[in-house]
Protein backbone atom coordinates (compact mmCIF):
# COMPACT_ATOMS: atom_id res chain seq x y z
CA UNK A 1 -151.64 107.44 -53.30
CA UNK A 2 -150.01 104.32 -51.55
CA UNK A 3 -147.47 103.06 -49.52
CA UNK A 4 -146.04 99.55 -50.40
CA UNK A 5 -143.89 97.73 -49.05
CA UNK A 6 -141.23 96.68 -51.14
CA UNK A 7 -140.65 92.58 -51.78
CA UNK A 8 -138.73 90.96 -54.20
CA UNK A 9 -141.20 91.68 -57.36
CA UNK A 10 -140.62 95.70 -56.68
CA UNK A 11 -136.66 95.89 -56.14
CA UNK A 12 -135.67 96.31 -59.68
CA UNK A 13 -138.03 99.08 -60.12
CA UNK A 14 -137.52 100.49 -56.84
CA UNK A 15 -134.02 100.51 -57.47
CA UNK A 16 -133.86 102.67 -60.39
CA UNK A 17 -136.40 104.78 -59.26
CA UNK A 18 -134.45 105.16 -55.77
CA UNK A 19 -130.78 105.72 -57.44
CA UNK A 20 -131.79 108.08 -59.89
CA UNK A 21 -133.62 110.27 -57.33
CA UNK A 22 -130.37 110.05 -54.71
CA UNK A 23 -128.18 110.93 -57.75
CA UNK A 24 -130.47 114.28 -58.64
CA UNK A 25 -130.83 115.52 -55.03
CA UNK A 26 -127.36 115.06 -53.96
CA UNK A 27 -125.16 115.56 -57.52
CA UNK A 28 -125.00 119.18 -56.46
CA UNK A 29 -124.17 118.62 -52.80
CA UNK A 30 -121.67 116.11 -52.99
CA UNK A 31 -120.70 115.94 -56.65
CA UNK A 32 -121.89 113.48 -59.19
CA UNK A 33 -119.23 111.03 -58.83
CA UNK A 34 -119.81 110.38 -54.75
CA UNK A 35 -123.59 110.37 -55.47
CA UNK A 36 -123.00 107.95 -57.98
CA UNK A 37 -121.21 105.72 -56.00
CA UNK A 38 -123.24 106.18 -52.98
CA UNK A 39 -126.30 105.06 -54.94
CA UNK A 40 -124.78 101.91 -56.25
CA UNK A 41 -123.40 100.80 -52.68
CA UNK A 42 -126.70 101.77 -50.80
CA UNK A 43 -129.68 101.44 -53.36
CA UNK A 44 -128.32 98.91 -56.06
CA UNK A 45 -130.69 95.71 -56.42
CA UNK A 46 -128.16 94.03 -54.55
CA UNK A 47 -128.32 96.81 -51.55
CA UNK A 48 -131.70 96.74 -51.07
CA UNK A 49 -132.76 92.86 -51.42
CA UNK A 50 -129.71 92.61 -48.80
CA UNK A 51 -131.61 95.04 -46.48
CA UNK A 52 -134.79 93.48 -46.50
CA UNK A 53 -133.13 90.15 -46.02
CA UNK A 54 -131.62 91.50 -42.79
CA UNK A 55 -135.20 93.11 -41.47
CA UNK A 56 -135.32 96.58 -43.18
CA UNK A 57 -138.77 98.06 -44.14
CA UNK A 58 -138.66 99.12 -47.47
CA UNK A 59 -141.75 100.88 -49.22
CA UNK A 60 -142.20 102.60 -52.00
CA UNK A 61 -144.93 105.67 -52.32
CA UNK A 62 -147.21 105.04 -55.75
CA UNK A 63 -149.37 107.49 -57.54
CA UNK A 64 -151.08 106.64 -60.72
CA UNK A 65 -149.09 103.38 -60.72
CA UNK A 66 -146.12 105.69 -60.38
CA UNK A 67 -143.57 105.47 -57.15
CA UNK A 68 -143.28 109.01 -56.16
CA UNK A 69 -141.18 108.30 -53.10
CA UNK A 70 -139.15 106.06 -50.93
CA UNK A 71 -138.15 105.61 -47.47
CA UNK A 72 -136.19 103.09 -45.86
CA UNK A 73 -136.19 102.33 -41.58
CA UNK A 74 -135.54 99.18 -39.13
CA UNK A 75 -136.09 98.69 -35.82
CA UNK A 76 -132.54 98.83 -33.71
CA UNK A 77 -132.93 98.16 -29.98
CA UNK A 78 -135.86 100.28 -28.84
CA UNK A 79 -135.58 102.99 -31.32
CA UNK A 80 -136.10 103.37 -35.04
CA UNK A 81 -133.28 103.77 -37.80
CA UNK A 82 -135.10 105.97 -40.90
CA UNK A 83 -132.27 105.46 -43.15
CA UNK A 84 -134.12 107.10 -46.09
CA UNK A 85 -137.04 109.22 -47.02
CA UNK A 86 -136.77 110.48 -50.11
CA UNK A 87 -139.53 112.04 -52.61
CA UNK A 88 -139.23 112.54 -56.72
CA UNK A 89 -138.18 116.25 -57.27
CA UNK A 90 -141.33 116.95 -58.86
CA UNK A 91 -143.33 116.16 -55.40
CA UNK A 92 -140.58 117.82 -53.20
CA UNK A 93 -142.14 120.52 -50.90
CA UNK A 94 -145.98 118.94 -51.20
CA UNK A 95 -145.99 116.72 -47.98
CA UNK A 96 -144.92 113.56 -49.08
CA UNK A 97 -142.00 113.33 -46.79
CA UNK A 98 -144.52 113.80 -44.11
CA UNK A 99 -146.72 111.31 -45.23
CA UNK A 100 -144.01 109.06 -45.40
CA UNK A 101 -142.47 110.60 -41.85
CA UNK A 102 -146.01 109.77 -40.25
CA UNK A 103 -145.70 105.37 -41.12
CA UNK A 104 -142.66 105.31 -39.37
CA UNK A 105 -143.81 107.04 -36.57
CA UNK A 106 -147.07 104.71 -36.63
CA UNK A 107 -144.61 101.65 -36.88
CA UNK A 108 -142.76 102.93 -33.61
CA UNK A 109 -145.80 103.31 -31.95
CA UNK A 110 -147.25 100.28 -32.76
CA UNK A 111 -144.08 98.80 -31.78
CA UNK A 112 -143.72 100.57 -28.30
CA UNK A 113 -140.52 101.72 -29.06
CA UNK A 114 -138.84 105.43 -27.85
CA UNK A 115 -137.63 107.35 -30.61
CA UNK A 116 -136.47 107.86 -34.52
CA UNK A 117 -132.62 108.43 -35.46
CA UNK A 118 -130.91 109.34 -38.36
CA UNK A 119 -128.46 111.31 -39.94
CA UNK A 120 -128.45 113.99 -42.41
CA UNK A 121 -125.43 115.40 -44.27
CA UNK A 122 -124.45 118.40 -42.63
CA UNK A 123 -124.39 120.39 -45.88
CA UNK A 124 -127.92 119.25 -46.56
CA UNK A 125 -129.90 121.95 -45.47
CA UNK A 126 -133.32 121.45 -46.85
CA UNK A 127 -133.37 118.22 -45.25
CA UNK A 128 -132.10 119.52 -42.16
CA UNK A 129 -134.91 122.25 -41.60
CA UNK A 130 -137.33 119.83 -42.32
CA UNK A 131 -136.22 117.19 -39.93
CA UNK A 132 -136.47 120.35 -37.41
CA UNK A 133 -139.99 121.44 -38.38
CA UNK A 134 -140.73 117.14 -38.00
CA UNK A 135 -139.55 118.27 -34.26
CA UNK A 136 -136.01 116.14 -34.86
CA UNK A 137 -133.09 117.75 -32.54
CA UNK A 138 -129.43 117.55 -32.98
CA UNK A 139 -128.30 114.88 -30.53
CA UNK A 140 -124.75 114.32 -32.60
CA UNK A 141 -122.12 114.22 -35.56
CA UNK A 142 -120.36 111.41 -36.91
CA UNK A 143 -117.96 111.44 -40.01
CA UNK A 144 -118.17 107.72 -41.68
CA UNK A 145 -115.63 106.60 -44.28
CA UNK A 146 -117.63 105.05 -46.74
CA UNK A 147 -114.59 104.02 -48.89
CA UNK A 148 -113.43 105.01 -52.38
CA UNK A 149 -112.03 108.11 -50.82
CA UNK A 150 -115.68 109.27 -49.79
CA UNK A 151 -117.07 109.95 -46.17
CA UNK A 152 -120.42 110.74 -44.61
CA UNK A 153 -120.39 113.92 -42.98
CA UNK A 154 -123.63 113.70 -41.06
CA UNK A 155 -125.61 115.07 -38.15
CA UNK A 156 -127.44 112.19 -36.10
CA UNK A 157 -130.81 113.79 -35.27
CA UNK A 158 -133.23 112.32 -33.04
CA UNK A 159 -136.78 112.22 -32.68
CA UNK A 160 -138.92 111.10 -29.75
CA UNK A 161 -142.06 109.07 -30.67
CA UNK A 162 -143.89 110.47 -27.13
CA UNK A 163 -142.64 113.93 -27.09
CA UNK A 164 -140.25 113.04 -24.00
């Protein structure tokens, strides 16, 4: 297993990896037509070359020359934005997230900075409990229109890099 990070020779692949696993994990929780258009706006070719051209750490998780995962963060201020972590169903519930949870946490560290946002939809409860377990707490909500008629309906969850 590795974790790459994603350049312009990996966003066309990462891209349909990353869309069709946001489309199967939230079709049920949101519908298939928000999911839909949630993966074109934030994981389209276009949406992801346009965050790593602003600073955004993209990798990708391969196995057997196979991406298994993504996960998506950037440094804002002196905290850390994960703005997705995301495993293939098929390795859901085998410790990838963690894996994937523990290189952020390296990159705040190494980076001096206090702490790891981000939101979860508040119908998402998997997610939810695991950002708990992670030792994430609840420091917010926030409802986002994200146009199209569609909003985020999200907890902001926090977690702090030196327990404090």
């Amino acid at each position: 297993m590795e974790i790459i990070r994603v350049d312009e020779n990996l966003i066309d692949e990462t891209s349909a990896f990353a869309q069709d696993t946001f489309i199967n994990y939230y079709n049920d929780l949101i519908g298939n037509a928000q999911a839909v258009y949630m993966a074109d706006l934030f994981l389209s070719k276009d949406a992801i070359k346009e965050l790593i051209d602003k600073g955004a750490i993209f990798k990708i998780v391969k196995e057997d020359d196979k991406i298994i995962g993504f996960f998506e963060y950037q440094k804002e201020d002196n905290r850390v934005f994960l703005s997705k972590l995301y495993a293939a169903e098929s390795r859901r519930g085998m410790g990838l997230g963690r894996i994937m949870f523990e290189d952020v946490v390296n990159y705040a560290k190494e980076n001096s900075l206090d702490s790891i946002y981000l939101t979860v939809n508040k119908g998402n409860t998997p997610s939810y409990n695991i950002y708990l377990h992670l030792g994430f707490k609840v420091i917010d909500a926030v409802v986002n229109d994200i146009g199209n008629g569609y909003v985020m309906d999200d907890y902001i969850m926090e977690y702090k890099v030196n327990g404090s």
